[in-house]
Protein backbone atom coordinates (compact mmCIF):
# COMPACT_ATOMS: atom_id res chain seq x y z
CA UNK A 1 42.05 238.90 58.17
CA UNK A 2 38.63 239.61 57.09
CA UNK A 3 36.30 237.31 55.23
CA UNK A 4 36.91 238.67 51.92
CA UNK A 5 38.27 235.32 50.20
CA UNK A 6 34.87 233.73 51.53
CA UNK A 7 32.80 236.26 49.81
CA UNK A 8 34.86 236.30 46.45
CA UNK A 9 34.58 232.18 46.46
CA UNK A 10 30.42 232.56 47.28
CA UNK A 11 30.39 235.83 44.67
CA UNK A 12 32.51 235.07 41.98
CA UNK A 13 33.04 239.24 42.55
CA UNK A 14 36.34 240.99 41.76
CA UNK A 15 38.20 243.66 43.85
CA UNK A 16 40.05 246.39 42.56
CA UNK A 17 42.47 248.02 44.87
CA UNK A 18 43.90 250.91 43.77
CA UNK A 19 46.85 252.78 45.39
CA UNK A 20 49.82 255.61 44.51
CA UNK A 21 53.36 254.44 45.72
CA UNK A 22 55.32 257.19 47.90
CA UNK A 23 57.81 259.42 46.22
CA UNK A 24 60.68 258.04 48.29
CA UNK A 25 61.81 254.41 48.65
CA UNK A 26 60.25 253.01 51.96
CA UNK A 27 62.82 250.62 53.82
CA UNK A 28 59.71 248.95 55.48
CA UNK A 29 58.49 248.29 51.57
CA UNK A 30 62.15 246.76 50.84
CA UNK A 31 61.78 244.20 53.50
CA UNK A 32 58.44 242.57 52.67
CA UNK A 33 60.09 241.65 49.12
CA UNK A 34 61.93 238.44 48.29
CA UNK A 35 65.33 237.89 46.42
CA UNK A 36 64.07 238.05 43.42
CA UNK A 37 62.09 241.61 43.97
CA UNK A 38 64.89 242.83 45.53
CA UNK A 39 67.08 241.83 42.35
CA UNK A 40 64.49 243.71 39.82
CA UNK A 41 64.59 247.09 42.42
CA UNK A 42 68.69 247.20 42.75
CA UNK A 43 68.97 246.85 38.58
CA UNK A 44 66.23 249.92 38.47
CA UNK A 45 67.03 253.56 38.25
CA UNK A 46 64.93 256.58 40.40
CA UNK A 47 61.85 256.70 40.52
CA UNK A 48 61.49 253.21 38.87
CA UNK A 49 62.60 251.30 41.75
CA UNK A 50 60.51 253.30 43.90
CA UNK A 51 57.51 252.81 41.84
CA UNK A 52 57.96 249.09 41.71
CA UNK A 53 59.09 248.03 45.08
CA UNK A 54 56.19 250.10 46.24
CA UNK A 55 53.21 248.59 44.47
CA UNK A 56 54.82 245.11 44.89
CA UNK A 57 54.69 245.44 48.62
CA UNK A 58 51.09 246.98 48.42
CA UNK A 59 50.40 243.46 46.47
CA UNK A 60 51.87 241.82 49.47
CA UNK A 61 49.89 243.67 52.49
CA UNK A 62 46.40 243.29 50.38
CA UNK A 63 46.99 239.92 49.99
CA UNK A 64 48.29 239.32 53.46
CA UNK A 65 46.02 241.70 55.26
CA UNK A 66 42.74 241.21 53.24
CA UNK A 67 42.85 237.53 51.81
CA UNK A 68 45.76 234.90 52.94
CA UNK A 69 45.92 235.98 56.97
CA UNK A 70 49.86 235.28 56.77
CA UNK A 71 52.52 237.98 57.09
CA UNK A 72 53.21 240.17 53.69
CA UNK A 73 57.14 239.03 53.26
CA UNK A 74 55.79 235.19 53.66
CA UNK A 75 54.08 235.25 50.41
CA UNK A 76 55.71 233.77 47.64
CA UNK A 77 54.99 234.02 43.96
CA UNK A 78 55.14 232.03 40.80
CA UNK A 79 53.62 232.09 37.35
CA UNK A 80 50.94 230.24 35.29
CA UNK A 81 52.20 228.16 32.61
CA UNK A 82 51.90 230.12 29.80
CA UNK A 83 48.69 228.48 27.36
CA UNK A 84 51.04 229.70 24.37
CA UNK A 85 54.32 228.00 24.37
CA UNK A 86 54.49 226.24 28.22
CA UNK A 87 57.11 228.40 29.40
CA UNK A 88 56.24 229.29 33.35
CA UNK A 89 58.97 232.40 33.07
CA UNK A 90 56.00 234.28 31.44
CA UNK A 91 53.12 233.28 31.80
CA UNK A 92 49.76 234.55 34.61
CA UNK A 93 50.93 235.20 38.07
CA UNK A 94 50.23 233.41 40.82
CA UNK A 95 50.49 232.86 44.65
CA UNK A 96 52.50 229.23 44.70
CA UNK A 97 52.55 229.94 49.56
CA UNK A 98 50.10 229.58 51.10
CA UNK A 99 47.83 227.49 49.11
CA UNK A 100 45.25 229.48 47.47
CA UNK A 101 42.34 229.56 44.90
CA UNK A 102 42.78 233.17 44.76
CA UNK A 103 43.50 234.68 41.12
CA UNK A 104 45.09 238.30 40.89
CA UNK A 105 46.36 240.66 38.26
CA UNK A 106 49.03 243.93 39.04
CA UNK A 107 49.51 246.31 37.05
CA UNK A 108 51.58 249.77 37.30
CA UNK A 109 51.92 252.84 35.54
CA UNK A 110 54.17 256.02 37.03
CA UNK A 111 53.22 255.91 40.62
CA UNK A 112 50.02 254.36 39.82
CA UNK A 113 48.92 250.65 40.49
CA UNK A 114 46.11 248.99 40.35
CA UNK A 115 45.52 245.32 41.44
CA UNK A 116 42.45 242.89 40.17
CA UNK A 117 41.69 240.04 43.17
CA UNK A 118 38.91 236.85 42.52
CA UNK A 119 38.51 233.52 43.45
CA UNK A 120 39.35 230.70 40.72
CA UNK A 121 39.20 232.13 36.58
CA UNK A 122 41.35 234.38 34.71
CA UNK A 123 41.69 237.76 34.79
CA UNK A 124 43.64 240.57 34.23
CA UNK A 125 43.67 244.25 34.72
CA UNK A 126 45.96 247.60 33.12
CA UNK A 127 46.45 251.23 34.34
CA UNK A 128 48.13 253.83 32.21
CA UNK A 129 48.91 257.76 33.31
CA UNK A 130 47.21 259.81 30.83
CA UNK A 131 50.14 261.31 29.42
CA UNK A 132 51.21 264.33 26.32
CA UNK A 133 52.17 261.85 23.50
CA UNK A 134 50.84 261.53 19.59
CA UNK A 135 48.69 258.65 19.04
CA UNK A 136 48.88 258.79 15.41
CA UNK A 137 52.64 257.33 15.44
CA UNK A 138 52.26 253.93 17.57
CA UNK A 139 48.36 253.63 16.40
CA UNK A 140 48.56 251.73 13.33
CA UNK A 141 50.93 249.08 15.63
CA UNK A 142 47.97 248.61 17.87
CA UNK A 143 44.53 249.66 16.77
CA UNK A 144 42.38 247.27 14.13
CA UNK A 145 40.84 248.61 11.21
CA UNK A 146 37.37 249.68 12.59
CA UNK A 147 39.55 251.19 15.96
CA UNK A 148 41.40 253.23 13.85
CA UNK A 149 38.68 254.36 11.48
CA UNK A 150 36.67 255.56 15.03
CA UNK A 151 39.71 257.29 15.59
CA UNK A 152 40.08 259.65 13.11
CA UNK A 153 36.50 260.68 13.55
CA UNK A 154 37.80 262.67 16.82
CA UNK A 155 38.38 266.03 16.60
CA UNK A 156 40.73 266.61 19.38
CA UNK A 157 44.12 265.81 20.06
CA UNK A 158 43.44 264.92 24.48
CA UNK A 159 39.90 263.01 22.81
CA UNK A 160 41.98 260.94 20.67
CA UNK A 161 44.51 260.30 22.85
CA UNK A 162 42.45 259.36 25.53
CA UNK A 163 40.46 256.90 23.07
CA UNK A 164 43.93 255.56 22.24
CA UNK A 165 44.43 254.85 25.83
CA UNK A 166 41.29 253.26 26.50
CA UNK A 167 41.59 250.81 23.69
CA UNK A 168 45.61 249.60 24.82
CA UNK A 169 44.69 249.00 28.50
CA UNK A 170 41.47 247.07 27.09
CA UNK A 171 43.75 244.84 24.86
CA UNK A 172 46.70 244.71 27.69
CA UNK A 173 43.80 244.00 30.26
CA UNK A 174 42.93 240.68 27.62
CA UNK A 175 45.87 239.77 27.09
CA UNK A 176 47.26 239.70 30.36
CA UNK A 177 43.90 237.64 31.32
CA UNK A 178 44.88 235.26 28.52
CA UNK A 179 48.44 235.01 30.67
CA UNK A 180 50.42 236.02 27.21
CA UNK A 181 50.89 239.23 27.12
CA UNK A 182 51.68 241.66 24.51
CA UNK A 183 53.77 238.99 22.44
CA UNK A 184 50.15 238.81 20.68
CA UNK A 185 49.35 240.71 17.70
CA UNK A 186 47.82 243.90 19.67
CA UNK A 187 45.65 244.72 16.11
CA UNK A 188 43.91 241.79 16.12
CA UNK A 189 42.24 242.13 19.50
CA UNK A 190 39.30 244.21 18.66
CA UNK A 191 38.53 245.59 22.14
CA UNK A 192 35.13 248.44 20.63
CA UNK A 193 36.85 251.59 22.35
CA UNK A 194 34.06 253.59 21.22
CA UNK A 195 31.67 251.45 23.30
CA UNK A 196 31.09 252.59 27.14
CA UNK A 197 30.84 248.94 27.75
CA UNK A 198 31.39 246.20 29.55
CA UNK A 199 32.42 244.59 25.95
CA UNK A 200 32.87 241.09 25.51
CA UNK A 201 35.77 240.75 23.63
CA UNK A 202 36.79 237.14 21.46
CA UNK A 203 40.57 236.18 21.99
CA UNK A 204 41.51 234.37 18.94
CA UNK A 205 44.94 234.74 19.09
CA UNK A 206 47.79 232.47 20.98
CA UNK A 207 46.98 230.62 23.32
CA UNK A 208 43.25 229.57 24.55
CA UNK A 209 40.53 231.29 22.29
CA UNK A 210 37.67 232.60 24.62
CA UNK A 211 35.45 235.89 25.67
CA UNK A 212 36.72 237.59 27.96
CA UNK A 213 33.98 240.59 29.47
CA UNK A 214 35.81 244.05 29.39
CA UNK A 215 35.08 247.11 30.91
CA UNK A 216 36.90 250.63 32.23
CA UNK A 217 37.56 250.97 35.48
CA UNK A 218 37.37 254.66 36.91
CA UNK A 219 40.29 255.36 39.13
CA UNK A 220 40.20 259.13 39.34
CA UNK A 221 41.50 261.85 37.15
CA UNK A 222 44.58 261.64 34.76
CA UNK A 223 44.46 257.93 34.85
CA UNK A 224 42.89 255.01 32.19
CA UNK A 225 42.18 251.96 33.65
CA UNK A 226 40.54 248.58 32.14
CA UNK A 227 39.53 245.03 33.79
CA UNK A 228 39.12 241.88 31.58
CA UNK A 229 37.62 238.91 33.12
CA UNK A 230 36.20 235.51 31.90
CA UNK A 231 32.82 236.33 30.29
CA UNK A 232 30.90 233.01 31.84
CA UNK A 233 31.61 235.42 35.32
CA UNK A 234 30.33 238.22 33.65
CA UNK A 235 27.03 238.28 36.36
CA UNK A 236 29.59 238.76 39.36
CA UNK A 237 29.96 242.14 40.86
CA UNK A 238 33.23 244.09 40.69
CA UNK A 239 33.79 246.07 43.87
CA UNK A 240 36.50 249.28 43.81
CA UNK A 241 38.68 249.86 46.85
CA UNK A 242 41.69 251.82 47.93
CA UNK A 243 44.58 250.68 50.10
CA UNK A 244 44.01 252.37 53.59
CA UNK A 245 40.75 253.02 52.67
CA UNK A 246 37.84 252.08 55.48
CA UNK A 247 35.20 252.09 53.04
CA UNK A 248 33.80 248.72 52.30
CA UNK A 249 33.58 249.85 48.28
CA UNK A 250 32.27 250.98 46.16
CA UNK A 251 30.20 248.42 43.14
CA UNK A 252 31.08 249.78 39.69
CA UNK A 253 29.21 246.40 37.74
C-alpha cells in the first residue's frame, strides 16, 4: 500500500481512476466479488455482466492496492442511509471492512468506469459513452428551463447531444453526491451546462439542501464524465489516474 489515504486525509484532494473492463469475463475478477456481486453478475446478460463484474473488481484492487492495504475480495460494502427517506438499500456507498474514513463514488457506462476516492465528505461522480441518440425526446424530462433554452441555440445534432450529456452526468454526479439518486426531480437541478466550470450547483431537492462544486472530468475521447463534490472542499485538488497506470497523475483542479 502506498500513502495515498494519508495524503487525501492531509489534502482533502480527490482521485479519479479511470479504467475500461475486458471484453471477456475474467475468472480472477469473479473471485474478488462477494455473494451479493456474484448474485447481480449471474441475473445479467453479455456484455452486462462482463461490464459490471469488471469495474466492481477494479473498485476492489484500487481500494485494496492503493488505500485499505487488505486483500481485494476482503472488502465489504454497505450503503449510507439515505438523507431522503432512511432506507440504507439506497442510499451513498460505503466501505462498512476495514474501518475507513475513505468516501468513494463508481460509476459505469458500456465498458467504461470511472471511480471518485476522498477522505471524509460527499461526493459523487458519472461517466456516460457518447452515444447516436436524439436529445430532443428525453430533454424536456431532464433539462430546466434556461438548460433547455441554451439548447436549442446549438446548431448541431453531435453539439447538442454532447451538451445534453454534459448536463445529465452533472445532475447524476449531484445527485449521487446527495446519496439519492435520480428519484429527484432531474429538472430542477440546474447544473449551467453551458459553463466550462467548476459550477457550484444548490441541491434543493430531497434530502440535505447544500452546494455541491461541479466540474467535467476529461477521460479521453467518446466519453462525458462529471465530478460533484461538497463545495466547502472546493480548494482541494482533484488528481486523474488510470488503473495500471505508473504515473503519479495528472491535477485537472
Amino acid at each position: 500500500m502506498n500513502d495515498s489515504r494519508g495524503r487525501l486525509a492531509a489534502t482533502r484532494a480527490t482521485h479519479i481512476w479511470h479504467g475500461r473492463v475486458p471484453d471477456e469475463l475474467a475468472p480472477g475478477d469473479l473471485a474478488l466479488l462477494d455473494d451479493e456481486e456474484l448474485r447481480i453478475v449471474r441475473g445479467r446478460r453479455p456484455p452486462f455482466d462482463t461490464h459490471y463484474a469488471g469495474a466492481h473488481s477494479a473498485l476492489r484492487r484500487v481500494l485494496a492496492d492503493q488505500y485499505l492495504g487488505v486483500p481485494p475480495g476482503s472488502i465489504r460494502f454497505g450503503r449510507h442511509i439515505c438523507p431522503a427517506c432512511g432506507n440504507r438499500a439506497h442510499g451513498r456507498p460505503r466501505v462498512t471492512r476495514p474501518a475507513t474514513g475513505l468516501e468513494f463514488g463508481l460509476a459505469r457506462s458500456g465498458p467504461h468506469w470511472a471511480l471518485a476516492v476522498t477522505a471524509g465528505g460527499g461526493i459523487g461522480v458519472d461517466i456516460e459513452v457518447i452515444h447516436d441518440f436524439a436529445p430532443k425526446g428525453v430533454s424536456e424530462l431532464v433539462l430546466s428551463d434556461l438548460e433547455l433554452a441554451r439548447m436549442r441555440e446549438i446548431e448541431h445534432e453531435d453539439d447538442r447531444r454532447e451538451f445534453f450529456l454534459r448536463s445529465w452526468t452533472r445532475k447524476e454526479a449531484v445527485l449521487k453526491a446527495v446519496g439519492i439518486g435520480i428519484v429527484a426531480d432531474l429538472r430542477g437541478v440546474e447544473v449551467l451546462p453551458g459553463e466550462a466550470g467548476p459550477v457550484v450547483v444548490e441541491h434543493t431537492g430531497p434530502g440535505p439542501r447544500g452546494r455541491w462544486l461541479v466540474e467535467d472530468v476529461r477521460l479521453g475521447p467518446g466519453l462525458v464524465a462529471a465530478l460533484a463534490r461538497e463545495a466547502a472542499r472546493g480548494s482541494a485538488p482533484v488528481m486523474l489516474r488510470f488503473l495500471g497506470d505508473a504515473r503519479k497523475g495528472t491535477v485537472i483542479a
